[in-house]
Protein backbone atom coordinates (compact mmCIF):
# COMPACT_ATOMS: atom_id res chain seq x y z
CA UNK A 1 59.18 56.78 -16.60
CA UNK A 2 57.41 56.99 -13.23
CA UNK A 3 55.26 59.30 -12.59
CA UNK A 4 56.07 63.05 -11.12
CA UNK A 5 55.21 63.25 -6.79
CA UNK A 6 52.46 65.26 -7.15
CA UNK A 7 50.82 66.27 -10.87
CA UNK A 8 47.64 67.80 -11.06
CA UNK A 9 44.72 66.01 -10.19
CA UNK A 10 42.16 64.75 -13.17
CA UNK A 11 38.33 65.69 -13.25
CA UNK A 12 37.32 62.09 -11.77
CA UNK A 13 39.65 61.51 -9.49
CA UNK A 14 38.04 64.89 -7.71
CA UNK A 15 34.73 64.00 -8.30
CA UNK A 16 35.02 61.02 -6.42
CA UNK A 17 36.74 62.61 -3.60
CA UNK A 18 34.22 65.02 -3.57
CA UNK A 19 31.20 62.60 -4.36
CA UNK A 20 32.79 60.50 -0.85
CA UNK A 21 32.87 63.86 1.14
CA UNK A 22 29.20 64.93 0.19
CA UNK A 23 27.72 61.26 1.08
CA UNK A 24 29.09 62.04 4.72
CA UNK A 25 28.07 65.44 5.41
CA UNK A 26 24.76 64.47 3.70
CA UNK A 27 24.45 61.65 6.21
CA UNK A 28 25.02 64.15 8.89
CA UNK A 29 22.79 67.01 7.40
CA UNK A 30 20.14 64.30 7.28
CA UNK A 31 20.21 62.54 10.87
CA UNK A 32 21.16 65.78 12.46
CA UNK A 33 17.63 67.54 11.05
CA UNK A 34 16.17 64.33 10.74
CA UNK A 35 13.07 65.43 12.74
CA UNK A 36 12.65 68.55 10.67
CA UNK A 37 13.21 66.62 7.43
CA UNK A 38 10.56 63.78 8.19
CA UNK A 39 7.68 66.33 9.36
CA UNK A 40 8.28 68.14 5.72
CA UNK A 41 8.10 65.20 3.89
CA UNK A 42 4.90 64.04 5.63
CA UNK A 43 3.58 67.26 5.28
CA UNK A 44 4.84 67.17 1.32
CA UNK A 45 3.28 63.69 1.03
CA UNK A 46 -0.32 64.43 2.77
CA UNK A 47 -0.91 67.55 0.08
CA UNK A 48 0.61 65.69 -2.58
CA UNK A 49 -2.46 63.16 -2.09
CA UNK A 50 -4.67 65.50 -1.44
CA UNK A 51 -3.81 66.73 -5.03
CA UNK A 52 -3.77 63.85 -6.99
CA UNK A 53 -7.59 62.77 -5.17
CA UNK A 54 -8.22 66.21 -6.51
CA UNK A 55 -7.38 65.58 -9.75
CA UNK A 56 -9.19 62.21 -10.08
CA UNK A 57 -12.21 63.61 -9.03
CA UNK A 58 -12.11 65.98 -11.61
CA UNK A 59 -11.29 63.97 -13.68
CA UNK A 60 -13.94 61.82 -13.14
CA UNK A 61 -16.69 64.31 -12.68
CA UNK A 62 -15.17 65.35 -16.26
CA UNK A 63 -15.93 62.12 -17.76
CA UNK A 64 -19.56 61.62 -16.31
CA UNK A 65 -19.74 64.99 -18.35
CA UNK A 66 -18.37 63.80 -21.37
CA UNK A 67 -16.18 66.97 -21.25
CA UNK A 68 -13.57 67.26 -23.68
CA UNK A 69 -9.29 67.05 -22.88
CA UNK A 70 -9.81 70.91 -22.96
CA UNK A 71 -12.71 71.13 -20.58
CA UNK A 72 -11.33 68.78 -18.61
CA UNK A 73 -8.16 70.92 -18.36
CA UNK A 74 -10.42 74.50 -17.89
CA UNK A 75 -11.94 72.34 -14.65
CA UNK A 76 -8.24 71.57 -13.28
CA UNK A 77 -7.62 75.17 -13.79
CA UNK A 78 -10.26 76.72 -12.14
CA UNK A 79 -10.56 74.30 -9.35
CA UNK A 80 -9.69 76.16 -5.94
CA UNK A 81 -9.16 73.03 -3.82
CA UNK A 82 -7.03 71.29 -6.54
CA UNK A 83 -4.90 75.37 -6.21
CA UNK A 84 -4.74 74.85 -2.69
CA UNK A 85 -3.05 71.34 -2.85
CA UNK A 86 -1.00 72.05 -5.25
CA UNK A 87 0.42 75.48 -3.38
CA UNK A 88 0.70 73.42 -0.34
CA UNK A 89 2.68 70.40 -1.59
CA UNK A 90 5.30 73.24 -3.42
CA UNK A 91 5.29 74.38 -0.20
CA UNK A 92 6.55 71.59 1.67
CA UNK A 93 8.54 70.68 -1.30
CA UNK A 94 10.41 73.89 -0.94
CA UNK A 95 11.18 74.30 2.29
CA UNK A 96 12.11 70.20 2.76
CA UNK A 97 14.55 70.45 -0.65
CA UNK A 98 16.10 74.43 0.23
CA UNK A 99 16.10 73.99 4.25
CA UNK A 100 17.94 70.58 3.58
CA UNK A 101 20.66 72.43 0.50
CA UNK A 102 21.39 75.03 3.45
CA UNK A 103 22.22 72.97 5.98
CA UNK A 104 24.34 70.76 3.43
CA UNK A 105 26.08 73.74 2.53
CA UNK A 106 26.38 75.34 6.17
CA UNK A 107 27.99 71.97 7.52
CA UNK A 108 29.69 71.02 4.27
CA UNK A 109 31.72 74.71 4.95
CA UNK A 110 32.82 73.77 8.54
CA UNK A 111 33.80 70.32 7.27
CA UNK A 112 35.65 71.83 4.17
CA UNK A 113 37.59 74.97 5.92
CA UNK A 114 38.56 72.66 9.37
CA UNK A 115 39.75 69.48 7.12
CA UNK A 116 41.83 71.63 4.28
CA UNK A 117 43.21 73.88 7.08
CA UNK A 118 44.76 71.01 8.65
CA UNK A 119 47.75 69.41 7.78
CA UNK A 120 46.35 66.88 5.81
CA UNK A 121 45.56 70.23 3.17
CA UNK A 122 42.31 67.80 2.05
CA UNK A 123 38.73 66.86 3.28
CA UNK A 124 39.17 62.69 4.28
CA UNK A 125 37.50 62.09 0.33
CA UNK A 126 40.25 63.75 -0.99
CA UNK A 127 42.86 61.59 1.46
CA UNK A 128 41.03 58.65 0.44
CA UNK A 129 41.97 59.81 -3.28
CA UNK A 130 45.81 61.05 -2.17
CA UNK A 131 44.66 64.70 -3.32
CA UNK A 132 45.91 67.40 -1.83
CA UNK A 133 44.36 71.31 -1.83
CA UNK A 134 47.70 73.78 -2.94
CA UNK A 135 48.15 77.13 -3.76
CA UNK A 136 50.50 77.70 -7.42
CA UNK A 137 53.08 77.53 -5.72
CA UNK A 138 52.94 73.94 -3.73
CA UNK A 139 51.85 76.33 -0.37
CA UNK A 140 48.82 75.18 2.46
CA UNK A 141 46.12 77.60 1.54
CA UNK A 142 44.84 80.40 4.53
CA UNK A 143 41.35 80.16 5.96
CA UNK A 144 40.66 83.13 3.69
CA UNK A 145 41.31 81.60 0.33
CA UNK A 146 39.73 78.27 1.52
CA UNK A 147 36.34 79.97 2.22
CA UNK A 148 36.56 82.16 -0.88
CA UNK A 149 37.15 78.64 -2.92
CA UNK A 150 34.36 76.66 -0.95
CA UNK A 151 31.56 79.60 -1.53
CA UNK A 152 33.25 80.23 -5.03
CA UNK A 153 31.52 76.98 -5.43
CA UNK A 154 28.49 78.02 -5.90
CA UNK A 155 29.35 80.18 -8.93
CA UNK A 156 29.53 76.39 -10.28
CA UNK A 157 26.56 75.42 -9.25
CA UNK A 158 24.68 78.58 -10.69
CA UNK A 159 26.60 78.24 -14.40
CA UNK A 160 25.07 74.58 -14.25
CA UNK A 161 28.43 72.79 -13.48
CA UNK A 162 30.21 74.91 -16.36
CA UNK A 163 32.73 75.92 -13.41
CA UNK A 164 32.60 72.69 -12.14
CA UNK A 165 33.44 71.07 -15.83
CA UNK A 166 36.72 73.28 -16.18
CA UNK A 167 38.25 70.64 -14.06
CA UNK A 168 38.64 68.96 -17.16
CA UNK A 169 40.60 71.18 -19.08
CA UNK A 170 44.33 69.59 -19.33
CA UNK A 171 47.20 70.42 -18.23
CA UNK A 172 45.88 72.37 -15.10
CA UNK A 173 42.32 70.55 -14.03
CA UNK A 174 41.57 73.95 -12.18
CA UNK A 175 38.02 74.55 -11.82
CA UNK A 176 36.39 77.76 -11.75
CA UNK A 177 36.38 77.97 -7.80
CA UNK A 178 40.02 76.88 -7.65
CA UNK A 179 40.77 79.74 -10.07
CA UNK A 180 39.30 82.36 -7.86
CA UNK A 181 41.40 81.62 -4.87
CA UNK A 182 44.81 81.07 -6.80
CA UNK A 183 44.53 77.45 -5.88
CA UNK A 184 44.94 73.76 -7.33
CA UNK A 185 44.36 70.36 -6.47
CA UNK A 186 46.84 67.60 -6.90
CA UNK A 187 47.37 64.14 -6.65
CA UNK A 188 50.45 62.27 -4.82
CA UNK A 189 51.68 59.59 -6.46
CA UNK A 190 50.02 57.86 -9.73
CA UNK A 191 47.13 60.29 -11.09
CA UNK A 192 44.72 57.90 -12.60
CA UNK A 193 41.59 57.45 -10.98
CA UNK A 194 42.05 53.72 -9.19
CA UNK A 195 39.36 51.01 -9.69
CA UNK A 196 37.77 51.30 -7.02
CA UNK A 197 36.86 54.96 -7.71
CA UNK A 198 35.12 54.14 -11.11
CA UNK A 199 33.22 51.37 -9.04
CA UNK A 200 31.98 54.48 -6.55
CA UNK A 201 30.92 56.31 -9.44
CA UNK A 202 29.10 53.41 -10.95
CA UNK A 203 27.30 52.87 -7.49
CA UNK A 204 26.19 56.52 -7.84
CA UNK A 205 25.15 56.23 -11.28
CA UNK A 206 22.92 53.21 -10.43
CA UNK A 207 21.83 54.72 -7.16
CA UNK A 208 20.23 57.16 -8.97
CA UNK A 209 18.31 55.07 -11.43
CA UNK A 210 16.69 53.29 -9.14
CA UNK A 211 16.12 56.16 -7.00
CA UNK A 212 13.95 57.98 -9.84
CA UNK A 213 12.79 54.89 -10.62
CA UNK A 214 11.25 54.41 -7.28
CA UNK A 215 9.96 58.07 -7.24
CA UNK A 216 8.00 57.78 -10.39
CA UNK A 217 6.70 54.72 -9.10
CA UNK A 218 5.72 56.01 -5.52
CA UNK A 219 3.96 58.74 -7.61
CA UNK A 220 2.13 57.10 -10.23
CA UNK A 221 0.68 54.91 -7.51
CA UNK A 222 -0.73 57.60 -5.61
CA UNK A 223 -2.38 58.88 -8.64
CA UNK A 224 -3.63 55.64 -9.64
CA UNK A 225 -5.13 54.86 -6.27
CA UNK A 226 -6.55 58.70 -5.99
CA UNK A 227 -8.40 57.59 -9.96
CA UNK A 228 -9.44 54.39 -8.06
CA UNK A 229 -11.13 55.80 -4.87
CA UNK A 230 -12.42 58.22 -7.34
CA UNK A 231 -14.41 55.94 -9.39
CA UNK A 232 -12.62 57.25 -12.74
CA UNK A 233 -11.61 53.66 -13.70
């Protein structure tokens, strides 16, 4: 039997769409602050060193003393300058990783509300994925009830994806954001996710690795290069 015209579109199927659509306002968010973003993150990195030179010293001055793990920790606690660095690089840290979320957000909303309100009824990841944004009843949502399901979003976010995960639940796949504006999403023509979705989503996945990978790395480099110049190896 083939399949029905439009059926209601699975949990990764969507995430895909959406995981395509946040790559490009990201891209934008990113080049369009870029000057913003890179002064941040050189201000982030600079006390970030200064903290981890910080905490080699003390931590050699600590074993010159023969101190103890616990007087060694007392000295990182009481240290002012190693305070100062650290207050500085959370800082940076949060005004580079909030600054960057509200501009996402700001620019993801214009992107969201113009694209859904056309005719197309989706954002070009959704397109990509033949999903369509619907009220119950098969209708074009109004600007109203797109907003209220873009910034009912964030309800999502804040339940740690619990909103996000009701996409899930058969025979609907509404999530929490599409339930507050009456709306669904569904998929034209065959509703499994097509192969080159799972590959996306794999790309992600590995993406990721790496990119912690990389982090750690960047980080345990500093520190071992702050324990060098400090003479604590």
């Amino acid at each position: 039997m083939s399949a029905p015209a439009s059926a209601p579109a699975g949990f990764w199927p969507r995430y895909a769409a959406w995981s395509l659509d946040a790559a490009a306002v990201a891209a934008a968010t990113t080049v369009i602050g870029a000057g913003q973003w890179l002064a941040l993150a050189e201000s982030a990195r600079r006390a970030y060193t200064a903290m981890a030179a910080r905490t080699a010293e003390v931590m050699a001055d600590a074993v010159l003393d023969d101190l103890s793990f616990g007087g060694f920790a007392q000295r990182l606690i009481a240290d002012p300058a190693l305070h100062a660095a650290a207050t500085t690089t959370v800082t940076a840290l949060t005004a580079l990783v909030f600054g960057w979320i509200l501009a996402f957000a700001l620019l993801g909303a214009v992107y969201e509300l113009g694209f859904v309100l056309s005719p197309w009824q989706a954002t070009p990841g959704k397109r990509a994925l033949r999903l369509r944004v619907t009220g119950m009843d098969g209708q074009a949502l109004d600007l109203g009830r797109i907003a209220l399901r873009y910034f009912g979003g964030s309800l999502s976010w804040l339940s740690l994806n619990i909103g996000h995960l009701l996409a899930m639940a058969k025979p609907e796949h509404r999530a929490l954001h599409d339930r507050l504006a009456g709306a669904r999403v569904v998929r034209d023509g065959d509703p499994r996710m097509p192969l080159w979705g799972w590959a996306w989503v794999l790309l992600q996945l590995s993406a990721t690795l790496f990119a912690m990978v990389r982090l750690f790395g960047a980080m345990q480099a500093t520190m071992d290069t702050a324990v060098y110049q400090a003479g604590g190896l």
